[in-house]
C-alpha atoms as a PDB file:
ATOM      1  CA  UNK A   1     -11.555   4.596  10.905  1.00  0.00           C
ATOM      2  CA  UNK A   2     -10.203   1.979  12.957  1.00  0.00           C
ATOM      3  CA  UNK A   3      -6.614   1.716  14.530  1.00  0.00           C
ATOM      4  CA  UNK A   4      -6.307  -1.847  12.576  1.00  0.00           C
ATOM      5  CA  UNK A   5      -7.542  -0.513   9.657  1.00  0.00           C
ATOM      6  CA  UNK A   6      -5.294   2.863   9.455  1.00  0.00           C
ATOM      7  CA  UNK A   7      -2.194   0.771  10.510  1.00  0.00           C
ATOM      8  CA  UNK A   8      -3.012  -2.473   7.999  1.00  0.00           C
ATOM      9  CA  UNK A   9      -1.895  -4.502  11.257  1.00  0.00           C
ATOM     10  CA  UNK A  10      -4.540  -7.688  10.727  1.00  0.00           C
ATOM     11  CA  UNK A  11      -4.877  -7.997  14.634  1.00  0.00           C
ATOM     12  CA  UNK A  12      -8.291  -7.791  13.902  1.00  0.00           C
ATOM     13  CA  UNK A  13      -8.651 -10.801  11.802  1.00  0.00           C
ATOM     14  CA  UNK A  14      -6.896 -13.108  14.563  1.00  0.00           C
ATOM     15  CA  UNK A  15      -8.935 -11.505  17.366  1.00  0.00           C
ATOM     16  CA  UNK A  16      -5.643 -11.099  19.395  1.00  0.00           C
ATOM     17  CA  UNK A  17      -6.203  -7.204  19.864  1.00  0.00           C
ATOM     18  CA  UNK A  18      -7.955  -5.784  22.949  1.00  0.00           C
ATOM     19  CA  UNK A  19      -9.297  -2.861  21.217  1.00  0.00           C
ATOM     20  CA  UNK A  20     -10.907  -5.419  18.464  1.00  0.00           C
ATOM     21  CA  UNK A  21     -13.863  -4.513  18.349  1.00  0.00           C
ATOM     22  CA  UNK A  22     -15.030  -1.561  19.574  1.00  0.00           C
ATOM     23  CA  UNK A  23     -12.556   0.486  20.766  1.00  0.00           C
ATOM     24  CA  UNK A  24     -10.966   0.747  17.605  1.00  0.00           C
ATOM     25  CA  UNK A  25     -11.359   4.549  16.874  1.00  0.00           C
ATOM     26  CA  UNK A  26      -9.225   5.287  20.785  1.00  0.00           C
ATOM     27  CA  UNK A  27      -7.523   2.392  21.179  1.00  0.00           C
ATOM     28  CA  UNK A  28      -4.586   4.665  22.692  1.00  0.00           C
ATOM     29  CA  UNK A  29      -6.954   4.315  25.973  1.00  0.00           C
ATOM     30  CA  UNK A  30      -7.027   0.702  26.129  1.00  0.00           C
ATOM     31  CA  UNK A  31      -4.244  -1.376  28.413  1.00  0.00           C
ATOM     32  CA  UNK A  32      -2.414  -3.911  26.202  1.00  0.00           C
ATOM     33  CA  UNK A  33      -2.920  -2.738  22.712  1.00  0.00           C
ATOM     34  CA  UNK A  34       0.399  -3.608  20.734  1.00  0.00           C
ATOM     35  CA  UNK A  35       3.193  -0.929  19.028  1.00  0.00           C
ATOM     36  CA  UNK A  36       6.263  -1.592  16.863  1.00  0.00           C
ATOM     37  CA  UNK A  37       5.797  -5.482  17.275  1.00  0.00           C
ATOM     38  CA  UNK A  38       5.240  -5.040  21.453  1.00  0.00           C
ATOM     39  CA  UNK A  39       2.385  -5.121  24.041  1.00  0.00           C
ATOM     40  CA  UNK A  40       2.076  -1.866  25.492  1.00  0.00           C
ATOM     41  CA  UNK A  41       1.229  -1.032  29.023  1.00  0.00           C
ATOM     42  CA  UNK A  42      -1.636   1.073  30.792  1.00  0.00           C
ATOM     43  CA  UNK A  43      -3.083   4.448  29.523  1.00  0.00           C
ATOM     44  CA  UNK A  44      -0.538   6.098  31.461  1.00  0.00           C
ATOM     45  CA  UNK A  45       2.392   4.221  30.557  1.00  0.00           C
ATOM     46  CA  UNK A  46       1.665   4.404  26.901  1.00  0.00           C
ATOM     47  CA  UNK A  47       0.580   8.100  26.443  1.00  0.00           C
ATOM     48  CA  UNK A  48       3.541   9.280  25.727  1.00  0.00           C
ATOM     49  CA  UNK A  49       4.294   6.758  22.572  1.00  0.00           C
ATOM     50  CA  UNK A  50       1.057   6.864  21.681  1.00  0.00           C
ATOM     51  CA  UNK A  51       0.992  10.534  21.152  1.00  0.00           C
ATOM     52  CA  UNK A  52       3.741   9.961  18.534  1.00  0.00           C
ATOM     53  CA  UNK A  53       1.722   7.771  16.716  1.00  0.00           C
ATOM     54  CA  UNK A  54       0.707   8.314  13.205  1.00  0.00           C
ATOM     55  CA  UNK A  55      -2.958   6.986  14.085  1.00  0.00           C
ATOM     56  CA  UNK A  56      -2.989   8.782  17.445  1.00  0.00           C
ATOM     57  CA  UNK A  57      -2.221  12.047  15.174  1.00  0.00           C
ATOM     58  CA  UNK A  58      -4.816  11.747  12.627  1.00  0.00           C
ATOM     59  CA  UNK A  59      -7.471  10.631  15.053  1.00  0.00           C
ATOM     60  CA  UNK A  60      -6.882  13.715  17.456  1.00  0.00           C
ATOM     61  CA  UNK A  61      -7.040  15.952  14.551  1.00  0.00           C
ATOM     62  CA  UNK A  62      -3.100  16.508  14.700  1.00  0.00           C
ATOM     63  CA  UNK A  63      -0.771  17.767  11.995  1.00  0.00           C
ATOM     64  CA  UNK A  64       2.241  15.501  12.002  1.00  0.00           C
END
């Protein structure tokens, strides 16, 4: 499953998402991705939120 498609976002259908299309399924590795409504940094700046993510979570195989 995709990160748009978990998280109902609809990034997707406006083609304003940098992991749109195919990095849907890690898009916690991609720079610029958006969380809570704000563009998020590098891989290394946005680890850390990303690991608190309820997508992040389910995709790593994480109980939340």
């Amino acid at each position: 499953m995709n990160c748009w498609e978990f998280k109902h976002c609809g990034r997707d259908k406006t083609n304003d998402c940098p992991a749109y299309p195919k990095g849907g399924t890690e898009c916690w590795r991609i720079a610029g991705t958006m969380c809570g409504g704000k563009v998020q940094g590098t891989f290394a700046q946005k680890l850390a939120n990303c690991m608190d993510c309820d997508y992040y979570k389910s995709a790593k195989g994480i109980a939340s």
